[in-house]
C-alpha atoms as a PDB file:
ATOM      1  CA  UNK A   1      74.924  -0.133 -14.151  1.00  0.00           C
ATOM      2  CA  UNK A   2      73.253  -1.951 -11.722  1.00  0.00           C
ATOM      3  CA  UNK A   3      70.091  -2.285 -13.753  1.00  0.00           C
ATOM      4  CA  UNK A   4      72.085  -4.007 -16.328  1.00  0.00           C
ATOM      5  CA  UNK A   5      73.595  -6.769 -14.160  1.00  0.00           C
ATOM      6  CA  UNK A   6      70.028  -7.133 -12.506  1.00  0.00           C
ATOM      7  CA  UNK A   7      68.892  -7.457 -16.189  1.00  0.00           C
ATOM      8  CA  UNK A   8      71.773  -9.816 -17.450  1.00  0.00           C
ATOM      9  CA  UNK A   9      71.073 -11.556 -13.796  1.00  0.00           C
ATOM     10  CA  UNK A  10      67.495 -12.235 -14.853  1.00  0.00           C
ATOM     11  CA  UNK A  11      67.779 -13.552 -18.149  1.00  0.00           C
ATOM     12  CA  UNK A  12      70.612 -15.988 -17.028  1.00  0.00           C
ATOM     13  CA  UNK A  13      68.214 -17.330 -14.685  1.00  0.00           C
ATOM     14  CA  UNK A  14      65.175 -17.497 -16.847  1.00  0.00           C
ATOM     15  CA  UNK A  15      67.204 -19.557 -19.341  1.00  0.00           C
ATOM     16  CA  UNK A  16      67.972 -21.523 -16.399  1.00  0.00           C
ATOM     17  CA  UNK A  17      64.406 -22.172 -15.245  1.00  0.00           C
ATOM     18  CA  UNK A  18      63.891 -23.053 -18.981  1.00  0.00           C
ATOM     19  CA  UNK A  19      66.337 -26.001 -19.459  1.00  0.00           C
ATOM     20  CA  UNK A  20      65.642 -27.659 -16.093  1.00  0.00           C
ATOM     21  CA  UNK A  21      61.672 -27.464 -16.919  1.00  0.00           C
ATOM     22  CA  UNK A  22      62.210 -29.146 -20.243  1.00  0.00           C
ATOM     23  CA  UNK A  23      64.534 -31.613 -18.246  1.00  0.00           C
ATOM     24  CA  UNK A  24      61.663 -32.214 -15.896  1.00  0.00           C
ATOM     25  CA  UNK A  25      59.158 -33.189 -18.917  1.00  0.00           C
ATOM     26  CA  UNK A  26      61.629 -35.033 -20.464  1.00  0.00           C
ATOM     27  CA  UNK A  27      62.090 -37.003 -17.512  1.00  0.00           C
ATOM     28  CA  UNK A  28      58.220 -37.665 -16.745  1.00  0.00           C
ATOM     29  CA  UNK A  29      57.850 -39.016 -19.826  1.00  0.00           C
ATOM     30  CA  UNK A  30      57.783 -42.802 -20.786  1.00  0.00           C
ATOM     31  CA  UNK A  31      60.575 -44.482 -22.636  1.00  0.00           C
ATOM     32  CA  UNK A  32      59.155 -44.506 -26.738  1.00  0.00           C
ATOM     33  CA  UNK A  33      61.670 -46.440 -27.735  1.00  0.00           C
ATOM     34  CA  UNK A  34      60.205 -49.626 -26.129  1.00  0.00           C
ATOM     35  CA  UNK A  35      57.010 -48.749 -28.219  1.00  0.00           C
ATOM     36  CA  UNK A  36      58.296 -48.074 -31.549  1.00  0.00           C
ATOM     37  CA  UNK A  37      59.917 -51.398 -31.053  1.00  0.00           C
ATOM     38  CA  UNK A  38      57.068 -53.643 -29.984  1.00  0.00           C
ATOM     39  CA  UNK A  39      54.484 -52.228 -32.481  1.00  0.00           C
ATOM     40  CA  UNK A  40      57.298 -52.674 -35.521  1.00  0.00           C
ATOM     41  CA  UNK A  41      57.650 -56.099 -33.579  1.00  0.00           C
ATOM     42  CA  UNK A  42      54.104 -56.701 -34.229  1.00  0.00           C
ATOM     43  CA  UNK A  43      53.514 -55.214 -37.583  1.00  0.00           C
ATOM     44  CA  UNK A  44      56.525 -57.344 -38.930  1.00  0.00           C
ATOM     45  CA  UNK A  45      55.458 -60.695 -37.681  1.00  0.00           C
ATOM     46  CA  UNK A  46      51.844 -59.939 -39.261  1.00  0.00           C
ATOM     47  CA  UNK A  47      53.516 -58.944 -42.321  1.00  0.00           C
ATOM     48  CA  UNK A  48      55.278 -61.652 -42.511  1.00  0.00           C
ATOM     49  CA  UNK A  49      52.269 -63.895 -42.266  1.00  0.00           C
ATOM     50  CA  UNK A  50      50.090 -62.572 -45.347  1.00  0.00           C
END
């Protein structure tokens, strides 16, 4: 019995660990939206130019 809770204990908190790591990338990583909309920026106006 108590190996079970230790077990269920341990997954919980490796699940846990999981989410707030892929939080913590998530959050170290620079906004792309900004640079998806300053390249199509720039493609466009070239575009538009030819």
């Amino acid at each position: 019995m108590l190996a079970r809770r230790f077990t269920v204990v341990c997954l919980l908190m490796s699940l846990f660990g999981m989410l707030f790591a892929i939080l913590v990338a998530e959050a170290g990583r620079p906004a792309r939206s900004l640079d998806a909309a300053n390249s199509c920026s720039f493609g466009c106006s070239n575009h538009l130019r030819h």
